[in-house]
N, C-alpha and C. Protein backbone atom coordinates (compact mmCIF):
# COMPACT_ATOMS: atom_id res chain seq x y z
N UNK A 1 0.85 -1.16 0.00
CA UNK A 1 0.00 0.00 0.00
C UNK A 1 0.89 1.23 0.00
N UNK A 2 0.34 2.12 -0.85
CA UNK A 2 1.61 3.29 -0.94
C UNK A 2 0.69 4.52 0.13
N UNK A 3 2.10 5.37 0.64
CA UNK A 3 1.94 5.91 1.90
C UNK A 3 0.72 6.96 1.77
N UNK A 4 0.85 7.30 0.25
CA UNK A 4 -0.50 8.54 -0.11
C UNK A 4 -1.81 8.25 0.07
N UNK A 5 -1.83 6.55 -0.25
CA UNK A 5 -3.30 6.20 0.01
C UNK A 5 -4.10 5.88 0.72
N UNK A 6 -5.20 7.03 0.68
CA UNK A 6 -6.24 6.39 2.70
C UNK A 6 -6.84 5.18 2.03
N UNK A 7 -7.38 4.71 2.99
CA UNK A 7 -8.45 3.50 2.92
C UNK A 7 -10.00 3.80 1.81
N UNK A 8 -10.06 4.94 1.99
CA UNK A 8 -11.47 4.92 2.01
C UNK A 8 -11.43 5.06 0.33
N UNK A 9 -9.98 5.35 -0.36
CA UNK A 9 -9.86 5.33 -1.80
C UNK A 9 -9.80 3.78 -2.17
N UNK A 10 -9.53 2.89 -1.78
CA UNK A 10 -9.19 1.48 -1.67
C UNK A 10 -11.04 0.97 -1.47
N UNK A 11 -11.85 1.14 -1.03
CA UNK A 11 -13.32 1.19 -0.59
C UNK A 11 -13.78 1.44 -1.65
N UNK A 12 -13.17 2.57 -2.53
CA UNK A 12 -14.29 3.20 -3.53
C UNK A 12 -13.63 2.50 -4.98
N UNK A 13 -12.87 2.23 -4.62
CA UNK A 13 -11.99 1.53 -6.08
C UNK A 13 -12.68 -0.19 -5.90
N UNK A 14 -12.99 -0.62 -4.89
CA UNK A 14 -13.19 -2.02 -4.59
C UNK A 14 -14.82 -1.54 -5.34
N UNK A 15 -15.93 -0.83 -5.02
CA UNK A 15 -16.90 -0.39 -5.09
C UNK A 15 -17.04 -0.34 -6.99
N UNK A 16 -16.40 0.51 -7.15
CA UNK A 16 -15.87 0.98 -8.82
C UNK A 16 -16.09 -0.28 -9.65
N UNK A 17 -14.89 -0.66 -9.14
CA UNK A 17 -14.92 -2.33 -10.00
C UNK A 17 -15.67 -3.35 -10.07
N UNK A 18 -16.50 -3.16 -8.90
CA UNK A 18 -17.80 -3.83 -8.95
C UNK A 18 -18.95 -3.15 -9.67
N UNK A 19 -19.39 -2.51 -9.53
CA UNK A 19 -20.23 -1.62 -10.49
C UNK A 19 -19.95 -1.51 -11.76
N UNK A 20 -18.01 -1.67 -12.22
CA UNK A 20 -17.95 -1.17 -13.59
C UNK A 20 -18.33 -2.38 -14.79
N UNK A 21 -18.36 -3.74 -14.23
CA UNK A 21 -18.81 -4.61 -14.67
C UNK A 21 -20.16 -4.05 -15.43
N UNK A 22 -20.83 -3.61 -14.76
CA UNK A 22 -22.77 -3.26 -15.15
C UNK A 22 -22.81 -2.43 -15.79
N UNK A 23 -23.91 -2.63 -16.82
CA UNK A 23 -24.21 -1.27 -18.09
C UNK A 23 -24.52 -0.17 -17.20
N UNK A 24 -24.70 1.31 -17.78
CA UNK A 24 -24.83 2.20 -16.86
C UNK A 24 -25.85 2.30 -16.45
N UNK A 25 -26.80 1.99 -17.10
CA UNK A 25 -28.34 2.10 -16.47
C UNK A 25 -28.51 1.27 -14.84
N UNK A 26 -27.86 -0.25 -15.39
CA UNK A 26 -27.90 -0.53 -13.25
C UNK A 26 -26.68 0.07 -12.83
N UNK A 27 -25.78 0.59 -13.15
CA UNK A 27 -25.25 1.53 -11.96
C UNK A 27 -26.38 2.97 -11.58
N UNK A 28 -26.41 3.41 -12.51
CA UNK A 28 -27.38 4.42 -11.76
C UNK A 28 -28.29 4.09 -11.01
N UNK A 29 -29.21 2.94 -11.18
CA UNK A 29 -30.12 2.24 -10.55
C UNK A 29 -30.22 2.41 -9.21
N UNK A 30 -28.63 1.40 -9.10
CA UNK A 30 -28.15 1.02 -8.03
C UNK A 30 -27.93 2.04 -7.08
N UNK A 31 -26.68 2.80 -7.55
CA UNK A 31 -26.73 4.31 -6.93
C UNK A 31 -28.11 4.92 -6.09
N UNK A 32 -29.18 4.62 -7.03
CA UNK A 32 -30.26 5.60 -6.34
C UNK A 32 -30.97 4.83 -5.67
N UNK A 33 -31.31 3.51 -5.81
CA UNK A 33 -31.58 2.80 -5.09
C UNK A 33 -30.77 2.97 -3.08
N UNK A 34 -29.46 3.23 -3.62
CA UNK A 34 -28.56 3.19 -2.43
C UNK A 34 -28.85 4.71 -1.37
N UNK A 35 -29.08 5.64 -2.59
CA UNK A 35 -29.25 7.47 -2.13
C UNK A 35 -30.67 6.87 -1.06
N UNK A 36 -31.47 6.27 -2.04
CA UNK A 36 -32.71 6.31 -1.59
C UNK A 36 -32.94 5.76 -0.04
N UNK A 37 -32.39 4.55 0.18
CA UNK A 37 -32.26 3.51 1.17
C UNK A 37 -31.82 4.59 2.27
N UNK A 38 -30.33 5.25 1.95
CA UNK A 38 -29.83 6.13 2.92
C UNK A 38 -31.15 7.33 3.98
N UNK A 39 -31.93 8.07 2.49
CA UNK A 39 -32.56 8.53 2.87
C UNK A 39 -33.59 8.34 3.77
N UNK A 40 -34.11 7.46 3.29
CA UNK A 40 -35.76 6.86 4.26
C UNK A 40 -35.10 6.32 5.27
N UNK A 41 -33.82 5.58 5.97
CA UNK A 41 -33.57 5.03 7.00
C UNK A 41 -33.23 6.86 7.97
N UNK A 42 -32.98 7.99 7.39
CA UNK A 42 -32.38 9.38 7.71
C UNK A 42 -34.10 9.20 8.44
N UNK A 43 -35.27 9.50 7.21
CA UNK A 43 -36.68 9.71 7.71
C UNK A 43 -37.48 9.46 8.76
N UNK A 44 -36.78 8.06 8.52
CA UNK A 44 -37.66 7.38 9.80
C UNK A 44 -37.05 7.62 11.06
N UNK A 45 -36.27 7.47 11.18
CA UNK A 45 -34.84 7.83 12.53
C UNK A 45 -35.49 9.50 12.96
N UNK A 46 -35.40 10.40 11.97
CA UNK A 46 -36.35 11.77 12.51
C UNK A 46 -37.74 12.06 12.72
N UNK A 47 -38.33 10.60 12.36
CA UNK A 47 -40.11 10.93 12.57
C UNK A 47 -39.94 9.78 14.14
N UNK A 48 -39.46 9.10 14.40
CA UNK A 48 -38.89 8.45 15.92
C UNK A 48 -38.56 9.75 16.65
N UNK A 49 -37.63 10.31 16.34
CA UNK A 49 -37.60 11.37 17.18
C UNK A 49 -38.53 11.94 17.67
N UNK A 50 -39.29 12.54 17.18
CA UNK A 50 -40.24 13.56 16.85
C UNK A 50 -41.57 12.87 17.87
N UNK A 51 -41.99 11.89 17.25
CA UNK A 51 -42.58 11.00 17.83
C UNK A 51 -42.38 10.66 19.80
N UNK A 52 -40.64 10.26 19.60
CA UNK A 52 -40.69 10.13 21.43
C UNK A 52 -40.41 12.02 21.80
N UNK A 53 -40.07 12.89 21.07
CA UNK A 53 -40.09 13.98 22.26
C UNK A 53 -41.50 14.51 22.59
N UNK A 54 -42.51 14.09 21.92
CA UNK A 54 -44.28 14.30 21.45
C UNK A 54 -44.51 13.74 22.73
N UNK A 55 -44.39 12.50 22.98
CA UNK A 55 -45.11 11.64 23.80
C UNK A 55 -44.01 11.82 25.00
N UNK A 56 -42.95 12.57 25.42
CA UNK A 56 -42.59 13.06 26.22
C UNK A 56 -43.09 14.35 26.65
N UNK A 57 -43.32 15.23 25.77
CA UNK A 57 -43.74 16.43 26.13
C UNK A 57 -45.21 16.40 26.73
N UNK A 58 -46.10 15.25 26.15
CA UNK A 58 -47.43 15.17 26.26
C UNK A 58 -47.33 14.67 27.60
N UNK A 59 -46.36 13.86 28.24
CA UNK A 59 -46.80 13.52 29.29
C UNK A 59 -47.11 11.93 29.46
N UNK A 60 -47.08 11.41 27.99
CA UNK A 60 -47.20 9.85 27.80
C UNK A 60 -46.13 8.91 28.14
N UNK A 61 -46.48 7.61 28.35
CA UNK A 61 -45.55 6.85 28.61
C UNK A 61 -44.70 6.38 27.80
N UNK A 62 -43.53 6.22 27.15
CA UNK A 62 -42.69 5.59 26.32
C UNK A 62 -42.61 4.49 26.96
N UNK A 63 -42.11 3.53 26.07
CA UNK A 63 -42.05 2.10 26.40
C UNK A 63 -40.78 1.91 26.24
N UNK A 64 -40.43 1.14 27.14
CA UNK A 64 -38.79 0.86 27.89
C UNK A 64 -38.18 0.46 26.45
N UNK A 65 -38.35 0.12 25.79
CA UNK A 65 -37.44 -0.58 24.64
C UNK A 65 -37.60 0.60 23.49
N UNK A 66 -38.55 1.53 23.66
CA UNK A 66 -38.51 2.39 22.18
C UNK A 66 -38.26 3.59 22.60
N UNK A 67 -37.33 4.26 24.05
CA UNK A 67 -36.82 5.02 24.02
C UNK A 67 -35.76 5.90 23.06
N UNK A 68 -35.95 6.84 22.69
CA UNK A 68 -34.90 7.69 22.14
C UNK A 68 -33.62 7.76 21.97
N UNK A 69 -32.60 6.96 21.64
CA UNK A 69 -31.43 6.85 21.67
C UNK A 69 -30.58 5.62 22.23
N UNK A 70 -31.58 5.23 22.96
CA UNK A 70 -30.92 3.85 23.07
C UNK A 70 -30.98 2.71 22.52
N UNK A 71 -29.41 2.26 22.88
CA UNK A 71 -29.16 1.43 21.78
C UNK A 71 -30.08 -0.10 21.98
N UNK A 72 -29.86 -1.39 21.50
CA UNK A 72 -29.69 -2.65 21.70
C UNK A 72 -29.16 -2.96 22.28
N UNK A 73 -29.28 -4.12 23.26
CA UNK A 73 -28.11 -4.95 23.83
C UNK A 73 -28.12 -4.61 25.21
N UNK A 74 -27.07 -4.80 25.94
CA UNK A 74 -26.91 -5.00 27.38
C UNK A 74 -26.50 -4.00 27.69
């Protein structure tokens, strides 16, 4: 690996070459398919929000597992 190169160029070249196989139409596809995915997981994550500071402000009960920020696990 030469000293100039970060990782994340090595990521996008691994990425590249996979995609460059495909006519351009499924790379774009794909691409927006991917924009898209990004987005609505952004959506929903801010209508959760929105949602527990609502039912905080209102005075409602949140339920132990669909609190605001916490994670999974132990």
């Amino acid at each position: 690996m030469s000293a100039g190169m970060p990782l994340a160029s090595v990521k996008s070249q691994i990425f590249e070459s996979v995609l460059g196989f495909l006519p351009d139409w499924v790379q774009i596809t794909v691409l927006a398919l991917i924009v898209l995915a990004l987005v609505a997981s952004w959506v929903v994550r801010i209508k959760r929000k929105i949602a527990h500071r609502r039912a905080v402000r209102d005075g409602r009960p949140t339920h132990a597992a669909a609190r605001y920020g916490q994670g999974s696990g132990a």
